[in-house]
C-alpha atoms as a PDB file:
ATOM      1  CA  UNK A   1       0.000   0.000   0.000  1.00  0.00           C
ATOM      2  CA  UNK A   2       1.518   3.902  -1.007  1.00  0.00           C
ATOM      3  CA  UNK A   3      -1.537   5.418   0.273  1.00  0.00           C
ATOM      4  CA  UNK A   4      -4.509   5.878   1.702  1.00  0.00           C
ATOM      5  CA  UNK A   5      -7.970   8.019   2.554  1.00  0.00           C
ATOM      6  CA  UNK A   6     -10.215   6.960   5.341  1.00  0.00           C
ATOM      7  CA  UNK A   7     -14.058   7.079   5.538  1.00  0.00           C
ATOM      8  CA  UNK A   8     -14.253   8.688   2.251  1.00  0.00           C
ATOM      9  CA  UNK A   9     -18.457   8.500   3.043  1.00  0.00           C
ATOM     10  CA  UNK A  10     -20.179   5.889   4.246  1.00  0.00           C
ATOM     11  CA  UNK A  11     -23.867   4.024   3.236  1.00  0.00           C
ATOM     12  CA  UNK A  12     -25.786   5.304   6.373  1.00  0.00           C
ATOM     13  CA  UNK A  13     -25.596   8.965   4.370  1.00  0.00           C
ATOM     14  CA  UNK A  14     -27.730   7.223   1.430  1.00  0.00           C
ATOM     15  CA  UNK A  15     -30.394   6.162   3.384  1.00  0.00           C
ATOM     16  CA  UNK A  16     -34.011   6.913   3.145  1.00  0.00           C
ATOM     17  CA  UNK A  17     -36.105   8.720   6.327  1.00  0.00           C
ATOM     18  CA  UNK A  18     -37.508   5.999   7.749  1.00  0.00           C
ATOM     19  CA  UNK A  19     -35.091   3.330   6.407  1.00  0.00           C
ATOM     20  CA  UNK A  20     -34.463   0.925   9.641  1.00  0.00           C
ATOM     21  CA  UNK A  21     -31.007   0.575   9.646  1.00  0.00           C
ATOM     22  CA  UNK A  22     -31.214  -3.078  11.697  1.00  0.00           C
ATOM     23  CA  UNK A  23     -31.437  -4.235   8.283  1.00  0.00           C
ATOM     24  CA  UNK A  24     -28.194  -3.503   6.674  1.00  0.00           C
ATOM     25  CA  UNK A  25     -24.858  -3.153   8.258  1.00  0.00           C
ATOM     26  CA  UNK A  26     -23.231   0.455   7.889  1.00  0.00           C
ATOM     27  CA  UNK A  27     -20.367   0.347   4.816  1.00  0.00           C
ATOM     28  CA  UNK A  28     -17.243   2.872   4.698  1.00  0.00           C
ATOM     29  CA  UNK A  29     -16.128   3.952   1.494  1.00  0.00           C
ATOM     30  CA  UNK A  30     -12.314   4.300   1.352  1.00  0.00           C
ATOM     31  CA  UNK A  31      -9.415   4.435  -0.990  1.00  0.00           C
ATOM     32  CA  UNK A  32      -5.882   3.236  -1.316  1.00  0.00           C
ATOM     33  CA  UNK A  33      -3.152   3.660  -3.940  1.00  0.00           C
ATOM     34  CA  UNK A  34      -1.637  -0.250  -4.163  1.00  0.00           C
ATOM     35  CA  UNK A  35       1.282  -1.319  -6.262  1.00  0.00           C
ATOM     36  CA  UNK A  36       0.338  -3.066  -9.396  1.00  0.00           C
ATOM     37  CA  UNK A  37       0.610  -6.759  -9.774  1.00  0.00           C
ATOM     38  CA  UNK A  38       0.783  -9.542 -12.085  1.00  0.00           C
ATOM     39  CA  UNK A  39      -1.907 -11.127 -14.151  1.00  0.00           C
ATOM     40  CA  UNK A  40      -4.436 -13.270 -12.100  1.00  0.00           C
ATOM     41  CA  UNK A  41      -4.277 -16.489 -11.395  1.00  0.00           C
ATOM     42  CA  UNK A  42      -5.413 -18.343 -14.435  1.00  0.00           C
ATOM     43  CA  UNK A  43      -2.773 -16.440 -16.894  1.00  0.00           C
ATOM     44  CA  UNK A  44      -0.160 -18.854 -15.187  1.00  0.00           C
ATOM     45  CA  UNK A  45       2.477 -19.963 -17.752  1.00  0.00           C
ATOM     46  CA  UNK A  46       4.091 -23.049 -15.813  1.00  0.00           C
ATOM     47  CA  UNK A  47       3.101 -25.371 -13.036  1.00  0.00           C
ATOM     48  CA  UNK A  48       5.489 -23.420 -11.160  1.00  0.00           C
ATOM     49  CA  UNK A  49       4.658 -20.166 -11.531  1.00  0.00           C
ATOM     50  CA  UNK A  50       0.875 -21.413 -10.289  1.00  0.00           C
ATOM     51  CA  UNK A  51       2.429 -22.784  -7.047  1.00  0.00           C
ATOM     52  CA  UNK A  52       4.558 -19.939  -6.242  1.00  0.00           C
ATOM     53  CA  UNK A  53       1.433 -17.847  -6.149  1.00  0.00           C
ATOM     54  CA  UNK A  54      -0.564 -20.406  -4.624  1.00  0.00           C
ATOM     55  CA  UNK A  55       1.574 -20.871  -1.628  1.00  0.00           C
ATOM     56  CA  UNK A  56       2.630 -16.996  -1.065  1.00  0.00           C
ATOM     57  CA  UNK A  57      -1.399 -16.554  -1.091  1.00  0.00           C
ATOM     58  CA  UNK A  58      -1.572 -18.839   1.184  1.00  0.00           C
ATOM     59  CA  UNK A  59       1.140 -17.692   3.479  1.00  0.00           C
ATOM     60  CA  UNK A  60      -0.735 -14.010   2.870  1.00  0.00           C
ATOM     61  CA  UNK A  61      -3.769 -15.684   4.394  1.00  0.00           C
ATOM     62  CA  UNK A  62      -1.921 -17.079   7.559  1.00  0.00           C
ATOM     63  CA  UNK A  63      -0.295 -13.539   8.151  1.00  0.00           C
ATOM     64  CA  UNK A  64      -3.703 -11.314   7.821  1.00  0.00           C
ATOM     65  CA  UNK A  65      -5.344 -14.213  10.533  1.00  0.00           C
ATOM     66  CA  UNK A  66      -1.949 -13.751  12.579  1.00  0.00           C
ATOM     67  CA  UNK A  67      -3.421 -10.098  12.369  1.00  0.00           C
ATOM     68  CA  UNK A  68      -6.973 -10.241  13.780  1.00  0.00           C
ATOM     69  CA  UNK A  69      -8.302 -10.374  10.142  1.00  0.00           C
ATOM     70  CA  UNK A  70     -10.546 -12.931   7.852  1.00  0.00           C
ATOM     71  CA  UNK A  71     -10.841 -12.211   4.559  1.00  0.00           C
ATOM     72  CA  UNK A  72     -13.685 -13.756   3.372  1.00  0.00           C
ATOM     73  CA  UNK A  73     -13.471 -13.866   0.050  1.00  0.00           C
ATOM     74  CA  UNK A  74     -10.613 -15.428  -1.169  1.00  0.00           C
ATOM     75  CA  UNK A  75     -11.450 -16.691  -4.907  1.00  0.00           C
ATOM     76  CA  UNK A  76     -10.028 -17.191  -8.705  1.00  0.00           C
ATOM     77  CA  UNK A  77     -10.500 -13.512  -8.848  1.00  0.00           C
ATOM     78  CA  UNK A  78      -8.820 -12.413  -5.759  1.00  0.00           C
ATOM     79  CA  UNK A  79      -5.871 -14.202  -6.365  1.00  0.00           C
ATOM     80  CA  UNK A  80      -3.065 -12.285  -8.510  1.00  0.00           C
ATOM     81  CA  UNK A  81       0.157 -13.778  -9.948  1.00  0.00           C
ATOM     82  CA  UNK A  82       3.184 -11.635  -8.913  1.00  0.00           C
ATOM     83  CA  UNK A  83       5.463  -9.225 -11.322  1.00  0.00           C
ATOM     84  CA  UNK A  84       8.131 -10.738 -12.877  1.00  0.00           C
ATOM     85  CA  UNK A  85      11.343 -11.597 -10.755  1.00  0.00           C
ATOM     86  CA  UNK A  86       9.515 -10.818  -7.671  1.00  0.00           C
ATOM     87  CA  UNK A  87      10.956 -12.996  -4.834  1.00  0.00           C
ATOM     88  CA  UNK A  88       9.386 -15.363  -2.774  1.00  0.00           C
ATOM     89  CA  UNK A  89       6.475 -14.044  -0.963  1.00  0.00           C
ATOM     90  CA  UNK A  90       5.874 -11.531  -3.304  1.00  0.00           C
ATOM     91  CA  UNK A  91       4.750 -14.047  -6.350  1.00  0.00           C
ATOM     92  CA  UNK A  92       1.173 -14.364  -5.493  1.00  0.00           C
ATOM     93  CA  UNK A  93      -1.235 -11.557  -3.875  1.00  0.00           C
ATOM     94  CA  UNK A  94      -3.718 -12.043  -2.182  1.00  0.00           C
ATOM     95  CA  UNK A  95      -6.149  -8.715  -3.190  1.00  0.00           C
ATOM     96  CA  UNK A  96      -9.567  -7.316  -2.683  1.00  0.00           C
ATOM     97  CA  UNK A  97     -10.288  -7.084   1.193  1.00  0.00           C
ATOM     98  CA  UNK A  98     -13.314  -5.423   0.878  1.00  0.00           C
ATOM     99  CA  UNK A  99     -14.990  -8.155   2.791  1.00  0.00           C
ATOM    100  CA  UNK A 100     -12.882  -8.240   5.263  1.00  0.00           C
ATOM    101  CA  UNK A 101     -13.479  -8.190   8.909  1.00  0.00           C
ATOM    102  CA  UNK A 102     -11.401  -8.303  12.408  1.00  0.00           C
ATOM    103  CA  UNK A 103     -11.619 -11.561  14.533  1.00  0.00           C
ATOM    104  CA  UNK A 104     -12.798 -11.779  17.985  1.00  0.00           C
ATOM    105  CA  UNK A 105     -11.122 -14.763  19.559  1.00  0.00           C
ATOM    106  CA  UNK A 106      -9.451 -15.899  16.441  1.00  0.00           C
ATOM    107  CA  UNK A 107     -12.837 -16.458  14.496  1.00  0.00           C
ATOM    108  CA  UNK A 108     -14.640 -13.485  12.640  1.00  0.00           C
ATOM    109  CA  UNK A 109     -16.281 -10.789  14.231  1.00  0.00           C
ATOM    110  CA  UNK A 110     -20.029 -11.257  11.967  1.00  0.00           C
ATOM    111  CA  UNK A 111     -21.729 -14.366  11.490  1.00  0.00           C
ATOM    112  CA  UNK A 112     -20.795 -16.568   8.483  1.00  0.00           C
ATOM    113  CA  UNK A 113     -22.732 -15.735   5.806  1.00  0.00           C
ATOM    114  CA  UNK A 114     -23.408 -17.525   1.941  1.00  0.00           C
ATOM    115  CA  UNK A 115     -23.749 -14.067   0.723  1.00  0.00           C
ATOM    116  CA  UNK A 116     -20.574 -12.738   1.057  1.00  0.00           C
ATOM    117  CA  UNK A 117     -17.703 -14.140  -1.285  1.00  0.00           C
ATOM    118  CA  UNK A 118     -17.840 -15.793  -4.500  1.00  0.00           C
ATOM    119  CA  UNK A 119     -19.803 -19.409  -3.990  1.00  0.00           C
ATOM    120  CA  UNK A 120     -18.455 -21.875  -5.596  1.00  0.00           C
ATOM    121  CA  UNK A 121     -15.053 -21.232  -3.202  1.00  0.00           C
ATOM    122  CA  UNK A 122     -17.355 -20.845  -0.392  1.00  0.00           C
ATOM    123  CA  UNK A 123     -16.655 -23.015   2.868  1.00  0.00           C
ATOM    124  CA  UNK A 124     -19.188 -26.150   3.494  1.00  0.00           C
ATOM    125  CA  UNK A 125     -19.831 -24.317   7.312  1.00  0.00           C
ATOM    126  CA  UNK A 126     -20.175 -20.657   5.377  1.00  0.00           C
ATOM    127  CA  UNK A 127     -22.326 -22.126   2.550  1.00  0.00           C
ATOM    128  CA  UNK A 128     -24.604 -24.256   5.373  1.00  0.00           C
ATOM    129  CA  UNK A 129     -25.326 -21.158   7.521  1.00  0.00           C
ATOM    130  CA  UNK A 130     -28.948 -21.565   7.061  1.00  0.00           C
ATOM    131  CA  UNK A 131     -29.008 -25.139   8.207  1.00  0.00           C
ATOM    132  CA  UNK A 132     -26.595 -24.970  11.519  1.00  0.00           C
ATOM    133  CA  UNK A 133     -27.821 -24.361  14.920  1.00  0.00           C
ATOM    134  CA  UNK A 134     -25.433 -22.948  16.712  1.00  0.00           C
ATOM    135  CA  UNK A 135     -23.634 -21.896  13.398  1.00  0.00           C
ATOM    136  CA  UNK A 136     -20.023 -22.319  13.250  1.00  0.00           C
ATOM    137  CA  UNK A 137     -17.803 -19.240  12.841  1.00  0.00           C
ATOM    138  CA  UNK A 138     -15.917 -18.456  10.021  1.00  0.00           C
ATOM    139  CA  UNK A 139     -12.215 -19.267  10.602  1.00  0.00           C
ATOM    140  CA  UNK A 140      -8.911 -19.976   9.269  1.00  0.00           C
ATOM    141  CA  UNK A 141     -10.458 -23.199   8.548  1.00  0.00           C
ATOM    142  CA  UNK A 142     -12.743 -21.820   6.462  1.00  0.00           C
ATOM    143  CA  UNK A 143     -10.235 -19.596   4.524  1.00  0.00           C
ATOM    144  CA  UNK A 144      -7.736 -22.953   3.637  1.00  0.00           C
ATOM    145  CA  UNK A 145     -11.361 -24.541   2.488  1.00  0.00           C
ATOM    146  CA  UNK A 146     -11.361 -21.672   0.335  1.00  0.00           C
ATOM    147  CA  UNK A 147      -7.713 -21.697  -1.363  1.00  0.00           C
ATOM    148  CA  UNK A 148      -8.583 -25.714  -1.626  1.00  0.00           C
ATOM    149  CA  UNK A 149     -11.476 -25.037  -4.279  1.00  0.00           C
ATOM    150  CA  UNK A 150      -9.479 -22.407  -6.103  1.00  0.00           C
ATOM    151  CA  UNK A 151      -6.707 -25.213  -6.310  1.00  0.00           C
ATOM    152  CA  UNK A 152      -9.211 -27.677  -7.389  1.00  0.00           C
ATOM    153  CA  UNK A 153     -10.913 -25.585 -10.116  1.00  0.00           C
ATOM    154  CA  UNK A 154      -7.516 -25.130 -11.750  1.00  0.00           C
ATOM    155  CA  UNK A 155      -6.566 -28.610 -11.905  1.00  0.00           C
ATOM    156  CA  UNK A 156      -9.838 -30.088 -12.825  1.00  0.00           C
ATOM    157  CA  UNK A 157     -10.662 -27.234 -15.211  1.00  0.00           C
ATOM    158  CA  UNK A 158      -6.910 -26.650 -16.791  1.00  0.00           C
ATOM    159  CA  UNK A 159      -5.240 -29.037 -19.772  1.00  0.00           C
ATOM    160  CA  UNK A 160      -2.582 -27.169 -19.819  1.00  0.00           C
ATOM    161  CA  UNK A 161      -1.697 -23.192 -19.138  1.00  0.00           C
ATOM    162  CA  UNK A 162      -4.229 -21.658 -21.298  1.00  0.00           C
ATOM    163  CA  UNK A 163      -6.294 -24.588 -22.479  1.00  0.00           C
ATOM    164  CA  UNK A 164      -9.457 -24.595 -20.216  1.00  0.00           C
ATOM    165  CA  UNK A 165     -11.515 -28.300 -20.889  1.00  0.00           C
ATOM    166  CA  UNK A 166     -14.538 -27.623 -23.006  1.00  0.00           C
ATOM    167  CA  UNK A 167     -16.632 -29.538 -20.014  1.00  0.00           C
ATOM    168  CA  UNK A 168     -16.431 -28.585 -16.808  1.00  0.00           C
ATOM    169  CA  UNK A 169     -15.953 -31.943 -14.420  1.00  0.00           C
ATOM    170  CA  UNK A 170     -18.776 -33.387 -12.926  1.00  0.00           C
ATOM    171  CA  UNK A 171     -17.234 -33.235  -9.686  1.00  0.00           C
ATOM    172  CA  UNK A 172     -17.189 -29.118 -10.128  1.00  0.00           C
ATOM    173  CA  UNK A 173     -21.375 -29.445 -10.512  1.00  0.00           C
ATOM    174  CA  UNK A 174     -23.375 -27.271  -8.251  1.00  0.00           C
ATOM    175  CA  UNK A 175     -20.597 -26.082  -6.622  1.00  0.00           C
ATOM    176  CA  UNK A 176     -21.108 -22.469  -7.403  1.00  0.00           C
ATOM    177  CA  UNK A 177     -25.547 -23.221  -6.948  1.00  0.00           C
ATOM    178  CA  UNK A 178     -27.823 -20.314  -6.074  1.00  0.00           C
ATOM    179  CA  UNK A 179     -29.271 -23.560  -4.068  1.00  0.00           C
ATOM    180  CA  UNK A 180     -27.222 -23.578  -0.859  1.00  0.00           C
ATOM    181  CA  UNK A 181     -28.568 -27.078  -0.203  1.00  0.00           C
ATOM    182  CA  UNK A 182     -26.872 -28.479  -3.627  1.00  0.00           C
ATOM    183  CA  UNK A 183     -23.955 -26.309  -2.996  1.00  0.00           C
ATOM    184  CA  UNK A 184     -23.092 -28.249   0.413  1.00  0.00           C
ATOM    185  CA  UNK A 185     -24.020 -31.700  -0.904  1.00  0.00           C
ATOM    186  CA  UNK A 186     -21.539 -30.996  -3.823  1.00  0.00           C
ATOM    187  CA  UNK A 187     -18.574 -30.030  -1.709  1.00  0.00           C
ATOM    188  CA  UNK A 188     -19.444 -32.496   0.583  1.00  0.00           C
ATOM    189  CA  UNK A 189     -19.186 -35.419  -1.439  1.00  0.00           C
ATOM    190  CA  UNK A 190     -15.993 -33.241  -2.590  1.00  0.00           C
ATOM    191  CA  UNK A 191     -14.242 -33.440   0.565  1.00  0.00           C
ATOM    192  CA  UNK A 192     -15.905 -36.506   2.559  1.00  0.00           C
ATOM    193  CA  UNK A 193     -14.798 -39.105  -0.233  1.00  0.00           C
ATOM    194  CA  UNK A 194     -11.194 -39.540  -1.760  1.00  0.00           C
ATOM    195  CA  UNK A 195      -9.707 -36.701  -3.967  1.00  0.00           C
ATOM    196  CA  UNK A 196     -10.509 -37.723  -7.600  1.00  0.00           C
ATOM    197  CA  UNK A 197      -7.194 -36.852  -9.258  1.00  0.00           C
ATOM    198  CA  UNK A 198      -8.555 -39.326 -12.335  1.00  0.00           C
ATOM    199  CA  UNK A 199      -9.716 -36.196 -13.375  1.00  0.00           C
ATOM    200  CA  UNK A 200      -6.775 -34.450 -13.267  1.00  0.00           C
ATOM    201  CA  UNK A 201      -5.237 -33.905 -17.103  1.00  0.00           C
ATOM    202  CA  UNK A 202      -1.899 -35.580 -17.642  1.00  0.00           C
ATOM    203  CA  UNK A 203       0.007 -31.838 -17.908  1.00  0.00           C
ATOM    204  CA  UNK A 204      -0.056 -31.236 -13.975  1.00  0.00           C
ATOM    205  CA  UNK A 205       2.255 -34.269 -13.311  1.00  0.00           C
ATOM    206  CA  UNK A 206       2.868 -36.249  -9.782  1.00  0.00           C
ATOM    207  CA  UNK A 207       3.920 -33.369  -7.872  1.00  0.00           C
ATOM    208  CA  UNK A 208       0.620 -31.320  -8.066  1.00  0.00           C
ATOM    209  CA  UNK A 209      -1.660 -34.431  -7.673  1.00  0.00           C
ATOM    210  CA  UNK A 210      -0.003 -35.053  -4.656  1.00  0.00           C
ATOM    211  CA  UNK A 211      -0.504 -32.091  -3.523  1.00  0.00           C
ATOM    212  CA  UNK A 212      -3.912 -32.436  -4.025  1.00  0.00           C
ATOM    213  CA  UNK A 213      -4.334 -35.226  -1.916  1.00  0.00           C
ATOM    214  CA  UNK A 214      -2.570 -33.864   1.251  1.00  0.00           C
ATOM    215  CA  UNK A 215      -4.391 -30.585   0.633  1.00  0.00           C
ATOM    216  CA  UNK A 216      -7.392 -32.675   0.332  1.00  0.00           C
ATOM    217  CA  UNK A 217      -6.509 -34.468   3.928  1.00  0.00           C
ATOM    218  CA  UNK A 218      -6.124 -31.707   5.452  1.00  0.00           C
ATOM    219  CA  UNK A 219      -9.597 -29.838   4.567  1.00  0.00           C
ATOM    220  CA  UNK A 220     -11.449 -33.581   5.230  1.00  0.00           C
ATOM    221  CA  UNK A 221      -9.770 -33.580   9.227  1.00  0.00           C
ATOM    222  CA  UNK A 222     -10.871 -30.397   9.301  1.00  0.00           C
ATOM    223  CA  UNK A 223     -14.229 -30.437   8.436  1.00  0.00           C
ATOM    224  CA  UNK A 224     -14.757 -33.876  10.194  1.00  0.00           C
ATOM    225  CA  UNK A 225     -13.879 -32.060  13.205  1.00  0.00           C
ATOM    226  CA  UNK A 226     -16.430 -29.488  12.664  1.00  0.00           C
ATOM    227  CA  UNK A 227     -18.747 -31.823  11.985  1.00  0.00           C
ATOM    228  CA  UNK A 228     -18.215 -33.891  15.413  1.00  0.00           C
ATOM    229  CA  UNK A 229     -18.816 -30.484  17.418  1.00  0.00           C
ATOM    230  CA  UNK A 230     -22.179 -29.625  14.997  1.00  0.00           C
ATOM    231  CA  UNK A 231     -23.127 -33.856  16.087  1.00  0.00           C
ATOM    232  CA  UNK A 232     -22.441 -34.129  20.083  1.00  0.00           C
ATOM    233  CA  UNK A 233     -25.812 -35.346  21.311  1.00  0.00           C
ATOM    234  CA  UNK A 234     -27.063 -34.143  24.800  1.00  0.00           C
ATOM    235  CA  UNK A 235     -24.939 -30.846  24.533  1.00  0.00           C
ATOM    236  CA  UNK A 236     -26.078 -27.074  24.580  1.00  0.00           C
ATOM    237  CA  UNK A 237     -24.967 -24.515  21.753  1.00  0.00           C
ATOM    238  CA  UNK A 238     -22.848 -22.615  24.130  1.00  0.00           C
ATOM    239  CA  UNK A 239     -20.497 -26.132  24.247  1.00  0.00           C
ATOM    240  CA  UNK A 240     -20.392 -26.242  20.983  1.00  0.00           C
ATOM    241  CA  UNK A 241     -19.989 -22.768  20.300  1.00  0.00           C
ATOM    242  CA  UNK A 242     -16.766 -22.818  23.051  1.00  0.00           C
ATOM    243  CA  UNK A 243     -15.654 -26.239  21.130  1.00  0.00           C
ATOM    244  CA  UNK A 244     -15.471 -24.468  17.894  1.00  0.00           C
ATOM    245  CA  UNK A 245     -13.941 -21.930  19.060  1.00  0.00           C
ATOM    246  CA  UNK A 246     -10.956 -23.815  20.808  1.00  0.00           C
ATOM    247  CA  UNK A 247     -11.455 -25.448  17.527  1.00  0.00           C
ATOM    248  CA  UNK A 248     -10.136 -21.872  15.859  1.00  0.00           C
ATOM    249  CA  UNK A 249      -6.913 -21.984  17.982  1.00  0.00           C
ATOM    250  CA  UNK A 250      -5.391 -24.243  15.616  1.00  0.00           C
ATOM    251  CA  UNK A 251      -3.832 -22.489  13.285  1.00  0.00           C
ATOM    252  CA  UNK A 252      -0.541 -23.444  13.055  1.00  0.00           C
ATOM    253  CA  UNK A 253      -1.475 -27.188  12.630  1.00  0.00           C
ATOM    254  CA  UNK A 254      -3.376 -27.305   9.561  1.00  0.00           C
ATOM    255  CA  UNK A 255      -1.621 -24.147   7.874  1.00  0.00           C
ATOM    256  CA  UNK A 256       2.383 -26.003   8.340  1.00  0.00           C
ATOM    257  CA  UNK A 257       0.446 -28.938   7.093  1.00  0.00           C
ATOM    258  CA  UNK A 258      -0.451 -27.303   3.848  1.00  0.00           C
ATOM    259  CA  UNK A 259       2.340 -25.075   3.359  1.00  0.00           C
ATOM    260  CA  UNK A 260       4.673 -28.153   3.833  1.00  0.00           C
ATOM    261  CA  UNK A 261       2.602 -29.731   0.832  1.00  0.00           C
ATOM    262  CA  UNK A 262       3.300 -27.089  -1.340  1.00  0.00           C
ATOM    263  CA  UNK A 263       6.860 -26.940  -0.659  1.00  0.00           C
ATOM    264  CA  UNK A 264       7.378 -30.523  -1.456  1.00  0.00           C
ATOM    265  CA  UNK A 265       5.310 -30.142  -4.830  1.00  0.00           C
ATOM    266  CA  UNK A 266       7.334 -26.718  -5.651  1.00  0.00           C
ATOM    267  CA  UNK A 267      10.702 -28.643  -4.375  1.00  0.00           C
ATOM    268  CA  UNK A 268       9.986 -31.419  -6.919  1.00  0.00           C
ATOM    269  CA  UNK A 269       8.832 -29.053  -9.801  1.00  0.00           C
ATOM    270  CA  UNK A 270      12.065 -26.881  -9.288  1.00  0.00           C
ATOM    271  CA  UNK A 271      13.772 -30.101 -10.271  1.00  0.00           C
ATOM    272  CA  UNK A 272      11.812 -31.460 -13.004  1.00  0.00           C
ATOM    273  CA  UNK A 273      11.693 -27.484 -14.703  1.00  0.00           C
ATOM    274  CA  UNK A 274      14.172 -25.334 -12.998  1.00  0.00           C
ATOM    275  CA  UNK A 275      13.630 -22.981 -15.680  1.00  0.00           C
ATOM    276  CA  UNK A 276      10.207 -21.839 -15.729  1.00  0.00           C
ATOM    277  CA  UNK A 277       8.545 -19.705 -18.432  1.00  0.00           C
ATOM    278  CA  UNK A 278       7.953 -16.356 -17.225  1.00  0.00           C
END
């Protein structure tokens, strides 16, 4: 960031006499002057160029948690490859933090909710909201759910850099549904059964399918987890709402898990093509 103007105006100003504001929640217009970046995400040129920004993202979305802050909406679109001969943890930013929000006890500070963010990266717990007593909060969980799906789109939907499959995967079905209810069954069956790298075109090579699958491990513990706090019997919501929150605490497990993942798959790229195209 160069620069920046707070509270430029806010939506409360636009408002109608009358309006009740317990319907909306107040929005702050403000700018910033950023440095430009790269391309995004699915201009990638080389398997390893698509890592690099994968895992900085990722390492982006540890550091903003690390911060008191959720982003919300990481997605396809929010995702931008870095400028040439940047170094490492400058070759993929994570942008667009306009849905942001602080944490309150590592977990966000609003509800989850399907409507913010771009659905078909959407979190099973975000995209189930509506069907959840006591709803989970979003986490860091949540976020790594998110990056999963981007990382799944791209090697389901990609041949090769450039060359996008004429059909879109069955697997990928209903994943971005207006129908929450077929949204959650789709990911579900995503992430509860084993990660179909059948599907995977020939291009992406041993070292991104396995990634996949310990990316894929590491949502599925996860979300079982959730799930056994959402299906303790005999329990009231504010046990489960103090179990997911201790549940929030564990940041550092899952996020070494899936950094160390994409290490190892950019480790064996960097041997395989040492000399990616830029």
């Amino acid at each position: 960031m160069l620069a920046h103007q707070e509270i430029c105006d806010q939506t409360s100003k636009f408002r109608p006499p009358g309006f009740d504001p317990d319907e909306f929640r107040n929005r702050f217009k403000l700018r910033l002057v950023l440095k430009r970046y790269g391309a995004p995400l699915w201009s990638f040129s080389s398997r390893l160029q698509l890592m690099y920004a994968l895992r900085d993202a990722l390492v982006g979305h540890c550091e903003l948690f690390k911060r008191g802050i959720i982003h919300r909406d990481i997605s396809m679109l929010n995702i931008l490859l870095g400028n040439k001969g940047a170094p490492a943890g400058s070759r993929g930013i994570l942008i667009d933090l306009d849905m942001a929000v602080y944490t309150e006890g590592c977990v966000s500070s609003v509800p989850a909710d399907p409507d913010i963010g771009t659905r078909a990266y959407q979190s099973i717990s975000v995209v189930r909201n509506w069907s959840i007593t006591p709803c989970p909060p979003h986490d860091h969980m949540d976020e790594l759910e998110y990056l999963f799906y981007v990382y799944c789109y791209i090697l389901y939907m990609f041949e090769a850099p450039g060359v996008v499959k004429k059909e879109r995967p069955a697997l990928l079905d209903n994943w971005d549904a207006d129908d929450l209810e077929k949204a959650s069954d789709a990911k579900t069956i995503c992430i509860l059964t084993s990660a179909k790298t059948r599907d995977v075109a020939p291009y992406w090579g041993k070292p991104c399918t396995t990634l996949l699958r310990e990316f894929h491990s590491v949502v599925r513990d996860a979300r079982n987890k959730k799930e056994d706090i959402h299906a303790t019997l005999r329990v009231d919501d504010e046990y489960k709402l103090n179990a997911y929150a201790d549940f929030a605490q564990t940041l550092d497990v899952y996020f070494e898990r899936t950094k160390a993942a994409f290490d190892e798959a950019i480790a064996a790229l960097e041997q395989e093509d040492p000399m990616p195209k830029k």
